[in-house]
C-alpha atoms as a PDB file:
ATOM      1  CA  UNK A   1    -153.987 183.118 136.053  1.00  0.00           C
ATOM      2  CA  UNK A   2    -156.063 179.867 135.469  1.00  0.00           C
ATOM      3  CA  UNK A   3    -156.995 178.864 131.807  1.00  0.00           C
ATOM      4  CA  UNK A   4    -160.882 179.389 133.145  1.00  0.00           C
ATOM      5  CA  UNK A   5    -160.472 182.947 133.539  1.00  0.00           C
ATOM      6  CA  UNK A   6    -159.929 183.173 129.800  1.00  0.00           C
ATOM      7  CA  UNK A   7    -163.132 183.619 127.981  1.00  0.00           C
ATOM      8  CA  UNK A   8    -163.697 182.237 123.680  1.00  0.00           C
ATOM      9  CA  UNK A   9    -164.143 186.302 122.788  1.00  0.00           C
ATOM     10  CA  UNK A  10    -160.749 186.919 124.847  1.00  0.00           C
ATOM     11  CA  UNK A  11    -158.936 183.698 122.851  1.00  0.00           C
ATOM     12  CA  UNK A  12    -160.632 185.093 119.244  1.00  0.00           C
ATOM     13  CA  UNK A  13    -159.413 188.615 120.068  1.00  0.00           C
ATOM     14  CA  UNK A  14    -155.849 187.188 121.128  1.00  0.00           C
ATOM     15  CA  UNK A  15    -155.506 185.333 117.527  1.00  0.00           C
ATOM     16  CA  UNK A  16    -156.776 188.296 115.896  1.00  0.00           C
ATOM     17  CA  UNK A  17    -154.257 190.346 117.755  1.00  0.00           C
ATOM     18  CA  UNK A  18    -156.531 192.557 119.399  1.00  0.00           C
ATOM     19  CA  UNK A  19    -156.072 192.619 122.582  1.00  0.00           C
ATOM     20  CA  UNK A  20    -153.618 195.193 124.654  1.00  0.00           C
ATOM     21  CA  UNK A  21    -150.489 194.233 124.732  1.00  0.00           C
ATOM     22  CA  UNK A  22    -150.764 193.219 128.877  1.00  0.00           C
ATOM     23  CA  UNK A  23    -153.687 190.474 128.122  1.00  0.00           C
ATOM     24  CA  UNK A  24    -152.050 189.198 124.986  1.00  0.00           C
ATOM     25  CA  UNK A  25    -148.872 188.212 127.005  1.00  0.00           C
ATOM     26  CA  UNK A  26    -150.886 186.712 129.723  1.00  0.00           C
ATOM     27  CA  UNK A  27    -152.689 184.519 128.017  1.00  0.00           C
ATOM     28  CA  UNK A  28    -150.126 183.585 125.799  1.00  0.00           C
ATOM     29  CA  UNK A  29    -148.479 182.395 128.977  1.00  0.00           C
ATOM     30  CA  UNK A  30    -151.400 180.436 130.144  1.00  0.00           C
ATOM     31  CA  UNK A  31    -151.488 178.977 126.279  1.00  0.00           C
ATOM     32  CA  UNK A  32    -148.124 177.851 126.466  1.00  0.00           C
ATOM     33  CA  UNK A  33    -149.034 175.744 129.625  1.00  0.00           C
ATOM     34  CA  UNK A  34    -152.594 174.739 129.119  1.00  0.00           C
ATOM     35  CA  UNK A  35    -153.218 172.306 126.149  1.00  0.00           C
ATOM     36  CA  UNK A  36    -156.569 172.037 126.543  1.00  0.00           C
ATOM     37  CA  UNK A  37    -156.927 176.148 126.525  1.00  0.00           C
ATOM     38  CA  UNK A  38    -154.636 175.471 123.260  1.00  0.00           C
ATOM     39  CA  UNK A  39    -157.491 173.231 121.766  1.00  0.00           C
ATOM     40  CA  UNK A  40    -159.865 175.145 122.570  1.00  0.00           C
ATOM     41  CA  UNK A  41    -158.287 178.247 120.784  1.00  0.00           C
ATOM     42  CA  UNK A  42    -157.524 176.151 117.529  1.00  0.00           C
ATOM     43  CA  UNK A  43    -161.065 175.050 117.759  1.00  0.00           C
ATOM     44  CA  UNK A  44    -162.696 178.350 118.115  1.00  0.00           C
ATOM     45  CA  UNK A  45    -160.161 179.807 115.211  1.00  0.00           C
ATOM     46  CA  UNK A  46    -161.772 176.945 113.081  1.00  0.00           C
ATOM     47  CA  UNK A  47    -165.051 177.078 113.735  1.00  0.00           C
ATOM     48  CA  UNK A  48    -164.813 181.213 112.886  1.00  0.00           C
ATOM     49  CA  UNK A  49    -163.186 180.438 109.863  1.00  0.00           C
ATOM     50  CA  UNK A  50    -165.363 177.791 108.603  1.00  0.00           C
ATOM     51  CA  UNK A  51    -167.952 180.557 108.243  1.00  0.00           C
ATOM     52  CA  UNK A  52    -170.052 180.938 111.230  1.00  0.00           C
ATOM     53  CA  UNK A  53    -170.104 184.892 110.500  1.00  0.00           C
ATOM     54  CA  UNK A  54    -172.156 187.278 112.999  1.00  0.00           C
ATOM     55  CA  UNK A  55    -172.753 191.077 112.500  1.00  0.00           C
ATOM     56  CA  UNK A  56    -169.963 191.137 115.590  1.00  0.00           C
ATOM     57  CA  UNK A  57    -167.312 188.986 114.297  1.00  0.00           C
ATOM     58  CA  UNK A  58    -167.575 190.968 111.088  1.00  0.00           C
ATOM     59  CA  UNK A  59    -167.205 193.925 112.404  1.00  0.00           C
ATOM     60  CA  UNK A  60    -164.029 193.411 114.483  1.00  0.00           C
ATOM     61  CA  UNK A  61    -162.488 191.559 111.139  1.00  0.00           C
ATOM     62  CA  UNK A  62    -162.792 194.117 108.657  1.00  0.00           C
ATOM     63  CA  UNK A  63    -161.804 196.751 111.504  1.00  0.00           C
ATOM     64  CA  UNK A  64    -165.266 198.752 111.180  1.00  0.00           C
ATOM     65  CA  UNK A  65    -164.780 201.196 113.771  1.00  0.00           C
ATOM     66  CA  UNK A  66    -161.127 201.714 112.838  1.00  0.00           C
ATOM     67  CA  UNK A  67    -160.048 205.558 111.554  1.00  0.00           C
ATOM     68  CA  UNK A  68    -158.736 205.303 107.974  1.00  0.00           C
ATOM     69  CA  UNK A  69    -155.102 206.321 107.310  1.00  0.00           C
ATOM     70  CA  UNK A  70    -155.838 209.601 106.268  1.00  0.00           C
ATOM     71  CA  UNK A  71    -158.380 210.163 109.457  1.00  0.00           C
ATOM     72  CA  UNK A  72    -155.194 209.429 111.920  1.00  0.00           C
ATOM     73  CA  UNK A  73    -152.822 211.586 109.378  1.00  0.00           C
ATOM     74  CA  UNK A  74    -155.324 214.324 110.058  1.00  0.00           C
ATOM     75  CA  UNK A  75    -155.421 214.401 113.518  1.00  0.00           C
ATOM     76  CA  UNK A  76    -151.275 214.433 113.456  1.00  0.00           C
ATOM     77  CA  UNK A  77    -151.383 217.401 111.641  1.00  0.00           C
ATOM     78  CA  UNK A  78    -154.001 218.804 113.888  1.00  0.00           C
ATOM     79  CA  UNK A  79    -156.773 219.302 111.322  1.00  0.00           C
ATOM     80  CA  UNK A  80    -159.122 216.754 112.273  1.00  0.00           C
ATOM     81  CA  UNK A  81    -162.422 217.651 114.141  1.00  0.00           C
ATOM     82  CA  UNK A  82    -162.366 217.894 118.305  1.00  0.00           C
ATOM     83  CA  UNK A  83    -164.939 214.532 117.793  1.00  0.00           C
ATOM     84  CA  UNK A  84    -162.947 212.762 115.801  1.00  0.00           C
ATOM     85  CA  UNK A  85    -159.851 213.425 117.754  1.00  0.00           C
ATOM     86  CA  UNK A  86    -161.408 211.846 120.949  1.00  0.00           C
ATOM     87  CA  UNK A  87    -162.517 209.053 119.282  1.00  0.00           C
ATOM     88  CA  UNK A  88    -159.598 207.912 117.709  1.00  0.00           C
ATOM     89  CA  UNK A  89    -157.524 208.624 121.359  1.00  0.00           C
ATOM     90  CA  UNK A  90    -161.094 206.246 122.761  1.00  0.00           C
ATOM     91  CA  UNK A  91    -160.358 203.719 120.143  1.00  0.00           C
ATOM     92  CA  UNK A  92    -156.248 203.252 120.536  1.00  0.00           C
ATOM     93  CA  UNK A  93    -155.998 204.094 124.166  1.00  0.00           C
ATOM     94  CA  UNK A  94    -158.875 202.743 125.623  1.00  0.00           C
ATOM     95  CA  UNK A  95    -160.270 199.831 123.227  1.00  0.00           C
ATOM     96  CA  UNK A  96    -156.345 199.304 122.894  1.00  0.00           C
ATOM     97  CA  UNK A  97    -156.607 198.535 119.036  1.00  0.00           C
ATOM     98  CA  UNK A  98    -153.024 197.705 117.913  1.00  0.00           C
ATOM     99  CA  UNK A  99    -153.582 198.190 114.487  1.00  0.00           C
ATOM    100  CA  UNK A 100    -154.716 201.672 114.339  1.00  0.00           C
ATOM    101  CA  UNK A 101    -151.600 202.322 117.155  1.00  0.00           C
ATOM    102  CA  UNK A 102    -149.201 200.809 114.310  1.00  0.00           C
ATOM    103  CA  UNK A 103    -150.832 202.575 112.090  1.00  0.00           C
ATOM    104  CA  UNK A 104    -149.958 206.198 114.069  1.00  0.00           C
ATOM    105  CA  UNK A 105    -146.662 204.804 115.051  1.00  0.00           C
ATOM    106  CA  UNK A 106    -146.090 204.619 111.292  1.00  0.00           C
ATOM    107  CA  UNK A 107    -147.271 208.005 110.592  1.00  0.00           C
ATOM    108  CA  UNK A 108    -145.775 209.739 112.960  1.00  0.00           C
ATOM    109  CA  UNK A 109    -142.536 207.905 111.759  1.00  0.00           C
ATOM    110  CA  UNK A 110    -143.290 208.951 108.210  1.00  0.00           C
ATOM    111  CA  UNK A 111    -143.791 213.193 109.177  1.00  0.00           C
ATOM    112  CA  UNK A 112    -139.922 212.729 111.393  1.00  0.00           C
ATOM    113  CA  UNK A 113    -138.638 211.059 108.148  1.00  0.00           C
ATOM    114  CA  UNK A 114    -140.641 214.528 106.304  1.00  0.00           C
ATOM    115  CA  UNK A 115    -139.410 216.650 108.213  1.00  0.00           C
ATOM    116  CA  UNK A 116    -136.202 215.675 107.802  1.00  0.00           C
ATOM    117  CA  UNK A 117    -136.089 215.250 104.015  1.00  0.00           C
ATOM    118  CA  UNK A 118    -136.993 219.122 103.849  1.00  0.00           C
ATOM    119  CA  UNK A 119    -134.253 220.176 105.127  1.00  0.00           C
ATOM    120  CA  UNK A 120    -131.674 217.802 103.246  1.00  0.00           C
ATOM    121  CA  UNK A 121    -131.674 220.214 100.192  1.00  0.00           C
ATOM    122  CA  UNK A 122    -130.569 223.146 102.545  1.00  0.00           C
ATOM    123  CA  UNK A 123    -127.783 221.106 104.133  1.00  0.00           C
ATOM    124  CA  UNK A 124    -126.812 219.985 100.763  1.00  0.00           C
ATOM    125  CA  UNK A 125    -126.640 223.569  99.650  1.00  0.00           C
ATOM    126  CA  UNK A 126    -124.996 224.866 102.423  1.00  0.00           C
ATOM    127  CA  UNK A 127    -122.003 221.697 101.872  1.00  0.00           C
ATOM    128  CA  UNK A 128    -121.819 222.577  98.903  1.00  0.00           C
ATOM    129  CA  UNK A 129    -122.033 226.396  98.795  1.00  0.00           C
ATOM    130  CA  UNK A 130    -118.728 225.988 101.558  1.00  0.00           C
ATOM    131  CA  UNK A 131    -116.838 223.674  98.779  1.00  0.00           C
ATOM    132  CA  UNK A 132    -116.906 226.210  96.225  1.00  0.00           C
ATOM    133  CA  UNK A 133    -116.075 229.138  98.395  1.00  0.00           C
ATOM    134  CA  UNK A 134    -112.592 227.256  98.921  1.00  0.00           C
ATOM    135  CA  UNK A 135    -112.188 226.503  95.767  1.00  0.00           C
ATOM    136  CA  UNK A 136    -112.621 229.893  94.473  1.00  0.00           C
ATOM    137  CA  UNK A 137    -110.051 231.148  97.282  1.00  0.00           C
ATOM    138  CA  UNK A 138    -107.455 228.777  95.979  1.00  0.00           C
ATOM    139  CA  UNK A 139    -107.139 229.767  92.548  1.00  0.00           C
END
């Protein structure tokens, strides 16, 4: 892929970490190759940072049109409106946003991990319930 076919919103959205994951690894590839693509990307970085703000660059910073937390929990547990469930499968599968799909990951982690902490007491009882059955047998 030649460095030309990589645009200054692709590089910004590749240090921000928002691209899917297929792009990212491309152009990091042509990066590692290309110093002049690499000055150009620590060029644009600096002139974002040094405050050249639009309505657009703000947006994709503070993650505008990303789903809270609790708006992704909600649609795991299947309470979340039909509207709100296609946009948030739009916005990770489609727009490819990494952080709301770490974000899921995570959850979806967390209710396993839940799921399996409510049963712990139960298997603790049921060890335990065995122990003292033998116990009373011996004696």
């Amino acid at each position: 892929m030649p460095r030309s076919e990589v645009n200054d919103s692709e590089l910004l959205a590749y240090l921000d970490e928002m691209l899917p994951v297929e792009r990212a690894t491309q152009i990091e590839a042509v990066l590692r190759e290309s110093p002049a693509l690499r000055k150009r990307a620590a060029l644009l970085s600096r002139r974002r940072d040094h405050g050249a703000h639009t309505v657009g660059e703000i947006w994709r910073r503070r993650q505008l049109s990303c789903p809270s937390r609790e708006t992704l929990g909600s649609m795991l547990l299947g309470v979340a409106e039909p509207d709100v469930e296609d946009y948030i499968q739009f916005h990770i599968q489609v727009v490819g946003c990494r952080v709301c799909l770490a974000n899921l990951l995570d959850l979806k982690e967390k209710q396993s991990q839940d799921a399996d902490d409510s049963s712990r007491p139960q298997r603790y009882f049921e060890s335990s319930a065995g122990l003292f059955r033998s116990q009373y047998r011996q004696d």
